[in-house]
PDB file of N, CA and C in Angstrom:
ATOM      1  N   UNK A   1     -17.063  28.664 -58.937  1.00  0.00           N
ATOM      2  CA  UNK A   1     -17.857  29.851 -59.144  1.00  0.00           C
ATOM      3  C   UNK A   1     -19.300  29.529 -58.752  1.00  0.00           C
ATOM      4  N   UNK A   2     -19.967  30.384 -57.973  1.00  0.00           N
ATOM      5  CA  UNK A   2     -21.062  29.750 -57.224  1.00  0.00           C
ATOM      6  C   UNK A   2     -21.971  30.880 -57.817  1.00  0.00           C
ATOM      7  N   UNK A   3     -21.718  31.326 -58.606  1.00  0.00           N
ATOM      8  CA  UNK A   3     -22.903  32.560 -58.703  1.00  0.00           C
ATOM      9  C   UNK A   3     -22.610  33.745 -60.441  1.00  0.00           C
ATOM     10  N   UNK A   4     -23.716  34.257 -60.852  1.00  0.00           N
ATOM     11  CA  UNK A   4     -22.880  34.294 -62.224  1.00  0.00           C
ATOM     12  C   UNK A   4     -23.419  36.476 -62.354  1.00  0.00           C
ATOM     13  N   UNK A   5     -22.205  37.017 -61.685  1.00  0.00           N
ATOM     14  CA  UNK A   5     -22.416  38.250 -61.554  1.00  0.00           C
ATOM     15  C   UNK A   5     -23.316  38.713 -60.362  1.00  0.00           C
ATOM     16  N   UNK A   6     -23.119  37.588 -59.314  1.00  0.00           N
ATOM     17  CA  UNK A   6     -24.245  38.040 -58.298  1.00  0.00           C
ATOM     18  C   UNK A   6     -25.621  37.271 -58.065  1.00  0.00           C
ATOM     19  N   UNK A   7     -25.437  37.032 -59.372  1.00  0.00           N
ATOM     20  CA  UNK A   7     -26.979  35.802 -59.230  1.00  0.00           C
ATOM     21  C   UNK A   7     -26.385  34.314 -59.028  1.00  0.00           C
ATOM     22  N   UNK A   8     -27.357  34.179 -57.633  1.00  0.00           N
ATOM     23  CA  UNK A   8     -26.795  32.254 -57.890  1.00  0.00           C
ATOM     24  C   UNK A   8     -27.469  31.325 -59.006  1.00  0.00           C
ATOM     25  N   UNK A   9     -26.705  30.592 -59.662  1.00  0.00           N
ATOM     26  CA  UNK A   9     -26.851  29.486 -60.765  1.00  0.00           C
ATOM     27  C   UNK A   9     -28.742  29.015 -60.634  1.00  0.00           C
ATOM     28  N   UNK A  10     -28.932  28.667 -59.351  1.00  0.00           N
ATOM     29  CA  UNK A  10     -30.417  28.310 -59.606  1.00  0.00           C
ATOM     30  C   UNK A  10     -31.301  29.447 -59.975  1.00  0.00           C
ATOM     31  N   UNK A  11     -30.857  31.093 -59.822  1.00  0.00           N
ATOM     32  CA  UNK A  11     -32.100  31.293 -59.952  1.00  0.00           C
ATOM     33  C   UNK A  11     -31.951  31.951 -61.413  1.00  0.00           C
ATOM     34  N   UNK A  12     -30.815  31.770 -61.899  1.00  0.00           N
ATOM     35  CA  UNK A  12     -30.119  32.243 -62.992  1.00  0.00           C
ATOM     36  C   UNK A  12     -31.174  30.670 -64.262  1.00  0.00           C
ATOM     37  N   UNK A  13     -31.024  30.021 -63.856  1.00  0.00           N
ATOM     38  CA  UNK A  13     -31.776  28.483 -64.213  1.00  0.00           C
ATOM     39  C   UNK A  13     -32.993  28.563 -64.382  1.00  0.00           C
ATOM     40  N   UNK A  14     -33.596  29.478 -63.546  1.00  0.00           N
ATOM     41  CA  UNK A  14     -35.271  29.837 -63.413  1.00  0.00           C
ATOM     42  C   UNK A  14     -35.625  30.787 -64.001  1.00  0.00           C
ATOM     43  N   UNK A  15     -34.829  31.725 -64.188  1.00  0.00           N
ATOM     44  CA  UNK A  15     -34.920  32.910 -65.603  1.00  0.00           C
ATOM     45  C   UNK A  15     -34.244  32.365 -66.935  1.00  0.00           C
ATOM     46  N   UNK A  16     -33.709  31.262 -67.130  1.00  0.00           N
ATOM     47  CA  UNK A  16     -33.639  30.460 -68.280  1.00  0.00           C
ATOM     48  C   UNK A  16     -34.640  29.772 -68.870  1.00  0.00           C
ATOM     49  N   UNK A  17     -35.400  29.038 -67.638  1.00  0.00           N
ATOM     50  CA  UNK A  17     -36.586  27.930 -68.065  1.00  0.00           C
ATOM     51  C   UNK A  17     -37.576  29.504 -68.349  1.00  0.00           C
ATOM     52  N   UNK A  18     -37.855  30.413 -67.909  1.00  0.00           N
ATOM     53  CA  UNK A  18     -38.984  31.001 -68.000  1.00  0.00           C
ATOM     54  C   UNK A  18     -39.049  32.206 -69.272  1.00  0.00           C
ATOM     55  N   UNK A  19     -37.368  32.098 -69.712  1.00  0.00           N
ATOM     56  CA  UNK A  19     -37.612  32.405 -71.252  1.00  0.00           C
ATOM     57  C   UNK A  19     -37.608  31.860 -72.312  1.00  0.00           C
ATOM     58  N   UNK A  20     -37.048  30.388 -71.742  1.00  0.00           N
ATOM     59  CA  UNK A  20     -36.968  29.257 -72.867  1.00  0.00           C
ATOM     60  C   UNK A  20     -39.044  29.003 -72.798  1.00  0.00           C
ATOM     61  N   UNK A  21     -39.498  29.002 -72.349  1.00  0.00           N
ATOM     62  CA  UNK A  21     -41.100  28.732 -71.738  1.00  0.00           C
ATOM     63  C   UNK A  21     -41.779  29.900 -72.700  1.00  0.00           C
ATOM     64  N   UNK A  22     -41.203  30.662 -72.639  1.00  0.00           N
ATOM     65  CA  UNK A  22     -41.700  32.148 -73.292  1.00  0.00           C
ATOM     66  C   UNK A  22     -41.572  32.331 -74.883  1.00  0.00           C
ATOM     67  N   UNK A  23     -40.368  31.834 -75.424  1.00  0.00           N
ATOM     68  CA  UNK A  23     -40.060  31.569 -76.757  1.00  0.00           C
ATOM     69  C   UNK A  23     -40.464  30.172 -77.135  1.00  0.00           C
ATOM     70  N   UNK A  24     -40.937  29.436 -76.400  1.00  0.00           N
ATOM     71  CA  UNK A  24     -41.244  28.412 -77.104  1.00  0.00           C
ATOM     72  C   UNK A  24     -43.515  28.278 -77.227  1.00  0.00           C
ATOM     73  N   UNK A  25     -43.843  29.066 -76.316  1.00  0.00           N
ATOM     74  CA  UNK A  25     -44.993  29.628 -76.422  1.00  0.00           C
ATOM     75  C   UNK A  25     -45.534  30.768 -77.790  1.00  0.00           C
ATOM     76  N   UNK A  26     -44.475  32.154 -77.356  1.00  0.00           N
ATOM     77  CA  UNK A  26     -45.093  33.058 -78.298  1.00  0.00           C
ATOM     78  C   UNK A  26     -43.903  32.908 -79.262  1.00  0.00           C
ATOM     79  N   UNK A  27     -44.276  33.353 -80.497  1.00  0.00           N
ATOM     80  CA  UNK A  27     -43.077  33.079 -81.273  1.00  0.00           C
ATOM     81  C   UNK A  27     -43.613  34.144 -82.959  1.00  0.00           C
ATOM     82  N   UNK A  28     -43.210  35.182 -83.099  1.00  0.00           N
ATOM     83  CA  UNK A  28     -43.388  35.612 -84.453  1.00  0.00           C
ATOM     84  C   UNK A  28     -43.563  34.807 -85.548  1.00  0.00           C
ATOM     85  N   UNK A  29     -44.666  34.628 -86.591  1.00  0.00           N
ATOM     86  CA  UNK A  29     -44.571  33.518 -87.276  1.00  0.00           C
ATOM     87  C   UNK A  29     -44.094  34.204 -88.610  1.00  0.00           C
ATOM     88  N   UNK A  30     -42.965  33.671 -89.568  1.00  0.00           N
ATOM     89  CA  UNK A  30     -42.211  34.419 -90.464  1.00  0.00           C
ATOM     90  C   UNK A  30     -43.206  34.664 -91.454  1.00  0.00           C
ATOM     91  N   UNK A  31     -42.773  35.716 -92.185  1.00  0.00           N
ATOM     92  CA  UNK A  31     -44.207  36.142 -93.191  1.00  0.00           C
ATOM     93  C   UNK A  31     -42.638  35.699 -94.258  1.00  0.00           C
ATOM     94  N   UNK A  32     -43.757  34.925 -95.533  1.00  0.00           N
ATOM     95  CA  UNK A  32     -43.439  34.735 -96.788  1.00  0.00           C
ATOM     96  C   UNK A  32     -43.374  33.098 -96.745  1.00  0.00           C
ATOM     97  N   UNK A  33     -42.262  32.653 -98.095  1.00  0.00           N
ATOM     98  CA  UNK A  33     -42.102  31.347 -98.221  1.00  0.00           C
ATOM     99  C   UNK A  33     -40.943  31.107 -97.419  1.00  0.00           C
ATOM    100  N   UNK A  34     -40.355  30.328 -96.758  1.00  0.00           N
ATOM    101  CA  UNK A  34     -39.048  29.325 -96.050  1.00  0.00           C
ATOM    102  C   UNK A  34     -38.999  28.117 -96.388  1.00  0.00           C
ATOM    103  N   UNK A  35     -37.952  27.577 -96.357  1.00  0.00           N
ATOM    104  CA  UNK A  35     -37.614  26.652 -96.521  1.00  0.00           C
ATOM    105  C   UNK A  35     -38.707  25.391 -95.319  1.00  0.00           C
ATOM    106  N   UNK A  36     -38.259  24.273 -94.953  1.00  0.00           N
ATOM    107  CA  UNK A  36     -38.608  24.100 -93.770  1.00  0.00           C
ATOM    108  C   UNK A  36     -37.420  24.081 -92.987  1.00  0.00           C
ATOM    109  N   UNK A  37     -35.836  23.606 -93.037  1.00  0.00           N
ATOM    110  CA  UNK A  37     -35.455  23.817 -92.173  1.00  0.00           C
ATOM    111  C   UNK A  37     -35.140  25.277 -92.113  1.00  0.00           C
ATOM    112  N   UNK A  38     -35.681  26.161 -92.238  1.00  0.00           N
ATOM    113  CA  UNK A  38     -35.701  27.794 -92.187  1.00  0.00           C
ATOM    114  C   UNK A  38     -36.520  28.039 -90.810  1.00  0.00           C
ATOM    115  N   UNK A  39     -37.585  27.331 -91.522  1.00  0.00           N
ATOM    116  CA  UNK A  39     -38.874  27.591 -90.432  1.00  0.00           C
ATOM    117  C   UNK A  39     -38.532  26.730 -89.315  1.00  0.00           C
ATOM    118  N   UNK A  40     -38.167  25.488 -89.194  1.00  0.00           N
ATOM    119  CA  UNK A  40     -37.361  25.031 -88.052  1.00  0.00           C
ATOM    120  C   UNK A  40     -36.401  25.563 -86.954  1.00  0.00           C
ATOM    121  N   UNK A  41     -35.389  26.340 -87.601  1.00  0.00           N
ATOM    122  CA  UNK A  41     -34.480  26.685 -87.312  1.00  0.00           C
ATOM    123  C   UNK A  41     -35.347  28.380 -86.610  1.00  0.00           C
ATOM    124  N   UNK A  42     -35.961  28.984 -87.480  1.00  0.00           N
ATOM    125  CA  UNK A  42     -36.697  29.966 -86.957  1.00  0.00           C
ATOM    126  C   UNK A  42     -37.509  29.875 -85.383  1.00  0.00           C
ATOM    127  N   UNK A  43     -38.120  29.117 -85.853  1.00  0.00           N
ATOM    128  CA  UNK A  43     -38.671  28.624 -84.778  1.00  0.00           C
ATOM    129  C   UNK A  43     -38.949  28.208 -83.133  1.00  0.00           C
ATOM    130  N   UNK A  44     -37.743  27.053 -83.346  1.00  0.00           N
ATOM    131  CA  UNK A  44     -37.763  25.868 -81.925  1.00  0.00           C
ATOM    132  C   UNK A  44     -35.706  26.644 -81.945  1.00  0.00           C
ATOM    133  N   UNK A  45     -34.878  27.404 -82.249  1.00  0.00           N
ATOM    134  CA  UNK A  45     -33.595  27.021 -82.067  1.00  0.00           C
ATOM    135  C   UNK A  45     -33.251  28.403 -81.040  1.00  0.00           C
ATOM    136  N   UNK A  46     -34.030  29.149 -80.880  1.00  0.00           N
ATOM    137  CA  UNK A  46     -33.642  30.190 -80.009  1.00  0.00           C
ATOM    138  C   UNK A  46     -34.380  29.821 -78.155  1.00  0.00           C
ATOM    139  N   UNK A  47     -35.356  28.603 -78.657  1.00  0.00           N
ATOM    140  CA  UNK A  47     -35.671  28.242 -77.041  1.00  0.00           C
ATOM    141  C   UNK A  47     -34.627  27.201 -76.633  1.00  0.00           C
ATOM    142  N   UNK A  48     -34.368  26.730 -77.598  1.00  0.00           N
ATOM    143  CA  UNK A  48     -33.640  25.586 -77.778  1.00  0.00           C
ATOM    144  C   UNK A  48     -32.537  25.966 -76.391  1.00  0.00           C
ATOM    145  N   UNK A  49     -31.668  27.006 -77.017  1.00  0.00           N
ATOM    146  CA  UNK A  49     -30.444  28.105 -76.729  1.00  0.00           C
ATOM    147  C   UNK A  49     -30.442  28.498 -75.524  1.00  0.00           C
ATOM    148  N   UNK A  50     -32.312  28.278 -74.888  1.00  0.00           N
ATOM    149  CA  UNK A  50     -32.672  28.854 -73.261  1.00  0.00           C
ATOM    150  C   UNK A  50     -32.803  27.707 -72.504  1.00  0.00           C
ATOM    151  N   UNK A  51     -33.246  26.265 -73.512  1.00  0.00           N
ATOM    152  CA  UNK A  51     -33.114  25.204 -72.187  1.00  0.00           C
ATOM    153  C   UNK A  51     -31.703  24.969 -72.372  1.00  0.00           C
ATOM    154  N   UNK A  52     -30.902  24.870 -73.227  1.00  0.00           N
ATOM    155  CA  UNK A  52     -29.541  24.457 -72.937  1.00  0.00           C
ATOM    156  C   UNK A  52     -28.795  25.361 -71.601  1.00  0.00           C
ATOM    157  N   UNK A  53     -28.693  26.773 -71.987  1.00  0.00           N
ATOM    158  CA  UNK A  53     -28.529  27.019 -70.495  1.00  0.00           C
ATOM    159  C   UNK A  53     -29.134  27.100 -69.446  1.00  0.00           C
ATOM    160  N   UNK A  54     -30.586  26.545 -69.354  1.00  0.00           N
ATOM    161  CA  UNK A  54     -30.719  26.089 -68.378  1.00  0.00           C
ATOM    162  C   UNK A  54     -29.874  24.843 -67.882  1.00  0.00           C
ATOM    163  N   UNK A  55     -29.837  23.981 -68.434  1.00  0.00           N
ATOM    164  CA  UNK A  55     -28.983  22.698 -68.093  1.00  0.00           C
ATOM    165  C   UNK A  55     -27.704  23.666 -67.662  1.00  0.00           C
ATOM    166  N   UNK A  56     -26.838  24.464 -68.393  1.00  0.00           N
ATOM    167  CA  UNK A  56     -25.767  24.256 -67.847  1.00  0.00           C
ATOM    168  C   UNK A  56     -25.856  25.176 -66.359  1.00  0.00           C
ATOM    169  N   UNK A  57     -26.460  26.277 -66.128  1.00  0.00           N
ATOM    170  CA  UNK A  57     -27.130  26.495 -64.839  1.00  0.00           C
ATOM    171  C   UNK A  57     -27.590  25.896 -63.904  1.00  0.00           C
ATOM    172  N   UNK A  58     -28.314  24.814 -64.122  1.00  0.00           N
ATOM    173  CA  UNK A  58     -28.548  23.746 -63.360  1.00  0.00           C
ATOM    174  C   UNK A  58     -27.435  22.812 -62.655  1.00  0.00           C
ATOM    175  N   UNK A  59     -26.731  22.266 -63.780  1.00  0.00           N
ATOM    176  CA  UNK A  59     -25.509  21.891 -63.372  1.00  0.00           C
ATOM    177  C   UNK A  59     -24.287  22.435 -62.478  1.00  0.00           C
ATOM    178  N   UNK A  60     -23.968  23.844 -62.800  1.00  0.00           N
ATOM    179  CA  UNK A  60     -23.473  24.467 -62.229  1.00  0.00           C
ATOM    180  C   UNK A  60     -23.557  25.069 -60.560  1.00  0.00           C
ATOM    181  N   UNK A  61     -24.932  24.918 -60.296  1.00  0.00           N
ATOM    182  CA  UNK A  61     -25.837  25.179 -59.265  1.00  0.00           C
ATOM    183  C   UNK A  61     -25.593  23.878 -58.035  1.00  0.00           C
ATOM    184  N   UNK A  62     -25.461  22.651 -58.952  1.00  0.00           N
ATOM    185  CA  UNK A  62     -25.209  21.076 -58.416  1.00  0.00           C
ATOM    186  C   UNK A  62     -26.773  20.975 -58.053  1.00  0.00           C
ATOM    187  N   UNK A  63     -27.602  21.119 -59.003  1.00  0.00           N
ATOM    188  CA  UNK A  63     -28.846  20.708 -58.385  1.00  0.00           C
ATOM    189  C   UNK A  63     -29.194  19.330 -59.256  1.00  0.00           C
ATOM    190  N   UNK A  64     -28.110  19.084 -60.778  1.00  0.00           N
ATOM    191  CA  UNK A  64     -27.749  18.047 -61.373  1.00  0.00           C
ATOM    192  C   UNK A  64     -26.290  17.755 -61.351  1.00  0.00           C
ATOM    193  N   UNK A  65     -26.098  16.797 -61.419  1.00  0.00           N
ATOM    194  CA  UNK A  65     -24.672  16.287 -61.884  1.00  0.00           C
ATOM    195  C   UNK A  65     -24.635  16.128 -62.538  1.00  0.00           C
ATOM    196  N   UNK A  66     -23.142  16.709 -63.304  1.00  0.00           N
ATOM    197  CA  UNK A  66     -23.176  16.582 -64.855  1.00  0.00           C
ATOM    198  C   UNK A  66     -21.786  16.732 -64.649  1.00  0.00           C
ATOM    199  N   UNK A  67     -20.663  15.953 -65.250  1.00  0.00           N
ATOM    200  CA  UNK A  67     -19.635  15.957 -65.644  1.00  0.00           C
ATOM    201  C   UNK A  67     -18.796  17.870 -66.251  1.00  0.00           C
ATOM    202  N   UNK A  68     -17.870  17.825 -65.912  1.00  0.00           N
ATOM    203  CA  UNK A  68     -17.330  19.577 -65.974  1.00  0.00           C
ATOM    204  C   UNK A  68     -17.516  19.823 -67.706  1.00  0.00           C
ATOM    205  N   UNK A  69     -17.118  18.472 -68.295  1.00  0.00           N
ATOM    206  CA  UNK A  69     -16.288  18.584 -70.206  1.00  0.00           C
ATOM    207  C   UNK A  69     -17.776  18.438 -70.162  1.00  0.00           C
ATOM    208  N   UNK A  70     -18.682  17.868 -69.649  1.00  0.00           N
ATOM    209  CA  UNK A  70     -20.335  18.157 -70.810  1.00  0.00           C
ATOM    210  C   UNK A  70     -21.176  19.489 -70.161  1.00  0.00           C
ATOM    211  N   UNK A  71     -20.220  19.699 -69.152  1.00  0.00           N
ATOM    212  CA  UNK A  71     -20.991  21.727 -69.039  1.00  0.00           C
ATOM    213  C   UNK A  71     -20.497  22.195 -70.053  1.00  0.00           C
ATOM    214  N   UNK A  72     -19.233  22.089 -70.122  1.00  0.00           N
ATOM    215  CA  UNK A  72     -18.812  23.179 -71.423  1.00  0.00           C
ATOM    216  C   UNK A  72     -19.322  22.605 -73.057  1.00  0.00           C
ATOM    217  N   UNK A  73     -19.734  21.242 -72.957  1.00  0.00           N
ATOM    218  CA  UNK A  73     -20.097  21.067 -74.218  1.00  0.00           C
ATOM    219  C   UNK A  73     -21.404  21.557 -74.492  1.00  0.00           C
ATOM    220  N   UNK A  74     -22.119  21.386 -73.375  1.00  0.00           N
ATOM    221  CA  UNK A  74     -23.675  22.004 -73.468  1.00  0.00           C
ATOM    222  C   UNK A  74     -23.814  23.331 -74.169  1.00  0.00           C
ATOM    223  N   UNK A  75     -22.811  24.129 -72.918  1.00  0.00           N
ATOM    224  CA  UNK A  75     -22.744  25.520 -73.282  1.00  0.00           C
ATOM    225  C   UNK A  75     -22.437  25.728 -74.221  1.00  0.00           C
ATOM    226  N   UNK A  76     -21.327  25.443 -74.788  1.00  0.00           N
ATOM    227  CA  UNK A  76     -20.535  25.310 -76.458  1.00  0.00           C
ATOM    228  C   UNK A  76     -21.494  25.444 -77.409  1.00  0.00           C
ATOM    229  N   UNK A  77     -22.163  24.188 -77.015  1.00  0.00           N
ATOM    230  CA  UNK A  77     -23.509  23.584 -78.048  1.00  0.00           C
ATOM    231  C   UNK A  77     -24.829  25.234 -78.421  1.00  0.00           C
ATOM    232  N   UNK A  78     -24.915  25.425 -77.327  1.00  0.00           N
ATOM    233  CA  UNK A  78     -26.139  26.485 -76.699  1.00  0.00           C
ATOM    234  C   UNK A  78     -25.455  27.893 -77.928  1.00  0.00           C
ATOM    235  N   UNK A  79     -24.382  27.691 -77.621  1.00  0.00           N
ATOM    236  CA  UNK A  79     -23.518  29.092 -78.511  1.00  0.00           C
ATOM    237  C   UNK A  79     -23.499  28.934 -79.692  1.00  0.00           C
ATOM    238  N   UNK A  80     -23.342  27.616 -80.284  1.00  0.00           N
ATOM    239  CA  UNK A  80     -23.397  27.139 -81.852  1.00  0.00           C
ATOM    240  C   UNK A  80     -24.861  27.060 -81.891  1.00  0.00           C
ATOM    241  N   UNK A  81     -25.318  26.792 -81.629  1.00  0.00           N
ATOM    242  CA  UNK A  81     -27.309  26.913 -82.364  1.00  0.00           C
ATOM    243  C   UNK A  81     -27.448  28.465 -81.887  1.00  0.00           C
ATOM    244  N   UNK A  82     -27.098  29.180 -81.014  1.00  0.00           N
ATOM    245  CA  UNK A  82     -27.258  30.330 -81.597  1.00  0.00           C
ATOM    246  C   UNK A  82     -26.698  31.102 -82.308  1.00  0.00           C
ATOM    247  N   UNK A  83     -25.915  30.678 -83.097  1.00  0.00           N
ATOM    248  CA  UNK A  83     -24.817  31.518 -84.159  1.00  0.00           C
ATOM    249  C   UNK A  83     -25.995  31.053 -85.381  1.00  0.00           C
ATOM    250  N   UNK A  84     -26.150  29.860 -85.534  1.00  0.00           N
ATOM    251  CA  UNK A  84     -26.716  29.182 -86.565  1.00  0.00           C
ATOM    252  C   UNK A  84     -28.180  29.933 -86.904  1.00  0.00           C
ATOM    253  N   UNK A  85     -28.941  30.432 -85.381  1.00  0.00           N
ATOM    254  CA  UNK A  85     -30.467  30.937 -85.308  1.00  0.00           C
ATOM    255  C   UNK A  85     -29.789  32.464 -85.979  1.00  0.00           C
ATOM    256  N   UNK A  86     -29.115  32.997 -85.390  1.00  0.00           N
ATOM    257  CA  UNK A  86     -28.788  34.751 -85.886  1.00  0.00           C
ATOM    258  C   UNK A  86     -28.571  34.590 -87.216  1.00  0.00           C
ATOM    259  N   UNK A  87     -27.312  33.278 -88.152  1.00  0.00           N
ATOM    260  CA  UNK A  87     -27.047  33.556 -89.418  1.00  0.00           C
ATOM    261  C   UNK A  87     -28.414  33.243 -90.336  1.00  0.00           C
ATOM    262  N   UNK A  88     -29.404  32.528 -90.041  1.00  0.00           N
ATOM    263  CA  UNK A  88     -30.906  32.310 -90.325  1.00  0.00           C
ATOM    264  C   UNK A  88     -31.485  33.204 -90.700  1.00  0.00           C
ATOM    265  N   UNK A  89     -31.364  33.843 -89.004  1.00  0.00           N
ATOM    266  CA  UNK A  89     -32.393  35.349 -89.047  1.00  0.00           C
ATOM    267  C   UNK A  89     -31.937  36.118 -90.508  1.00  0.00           C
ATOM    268  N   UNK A  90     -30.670  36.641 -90.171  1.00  0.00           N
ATOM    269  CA  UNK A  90     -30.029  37.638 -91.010  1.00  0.00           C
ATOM    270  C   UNK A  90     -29.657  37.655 -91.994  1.00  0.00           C
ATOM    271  N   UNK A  91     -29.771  36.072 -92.714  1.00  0.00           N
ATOM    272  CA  UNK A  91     -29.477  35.882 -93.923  1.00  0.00           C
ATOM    273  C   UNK A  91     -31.186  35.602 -94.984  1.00  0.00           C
ATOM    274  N   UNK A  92     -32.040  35.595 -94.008  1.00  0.00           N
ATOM    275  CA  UNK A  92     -33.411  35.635 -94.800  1.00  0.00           C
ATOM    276  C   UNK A  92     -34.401  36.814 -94.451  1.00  0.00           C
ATOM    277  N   UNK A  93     -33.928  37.747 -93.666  1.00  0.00           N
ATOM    278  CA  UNK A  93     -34.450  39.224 -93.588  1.00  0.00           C
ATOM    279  C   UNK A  93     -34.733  39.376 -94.514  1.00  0.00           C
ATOM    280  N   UNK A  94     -35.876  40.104 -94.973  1.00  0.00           N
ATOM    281  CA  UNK A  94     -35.960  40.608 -95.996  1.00  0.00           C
ATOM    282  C   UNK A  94     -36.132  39.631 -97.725  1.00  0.00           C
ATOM    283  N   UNK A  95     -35.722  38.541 -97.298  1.00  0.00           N
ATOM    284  CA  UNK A  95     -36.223  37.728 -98.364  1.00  0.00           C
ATOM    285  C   UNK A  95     -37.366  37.113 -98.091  1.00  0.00           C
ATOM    286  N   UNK A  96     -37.657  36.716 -99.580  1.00  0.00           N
ATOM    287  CA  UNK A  96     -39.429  36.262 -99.690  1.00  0.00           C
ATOM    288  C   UNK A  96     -40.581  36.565 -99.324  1.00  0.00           C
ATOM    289  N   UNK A  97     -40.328  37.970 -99.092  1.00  0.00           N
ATOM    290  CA  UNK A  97     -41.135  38.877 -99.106  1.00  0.00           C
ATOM    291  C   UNK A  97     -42.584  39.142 -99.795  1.00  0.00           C
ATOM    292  N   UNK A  98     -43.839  38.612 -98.933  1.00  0.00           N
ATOM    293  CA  UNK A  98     -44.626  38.590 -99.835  1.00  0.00           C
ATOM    294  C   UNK A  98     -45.850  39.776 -99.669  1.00  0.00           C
TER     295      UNK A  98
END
């Protein structure tokens, strides 16, 4: 697969780095008390989610080599920290409200 809906992998890679770049710049800062790994997880895990697919974009592209089982683990990975960032979000909405 050389292309993901029409877009090829590199430039699909370059709109990854430039929102992972974007969330790791501006970032809502949570109003109230958190934990710290709250505020961690708030934080750094949704850019996190944009360089991982960058890597696997990259890879995919062959502009790195990377083994096929650690694309899908990347990606895997990229999907589990963002399950983890949404159950965060949605489970401290609205709490600690100050």
């Amino acid at each position: 697969m050389e292309n993901f809906f029409g877009i090829p992998w590199s430039i699909a890679a370059i709109v990854a780095a430039c929102i992972a770049i974007l969330y790791s710049l501006l970032w809502p800062k949570p109003k109230g008390n958190h934990s710290t790994f709250t505020r961690i997880v708030l934080r750094w895990s949704h850019s996190l989610v944009w360089w991982l697919l960058m890597l696997v974009c990259l890879s995919l592209s062959g502009v790195i080599k990377v083994p096929e089982i650690l694309i899908g683990l990347i990606a895997w990975s990229a999907l589990g920290v963002y399950c983890v960032f949404l159950f965060t979000l949605i489970y401290n909405r609205g709490r600690n409200k100050t």
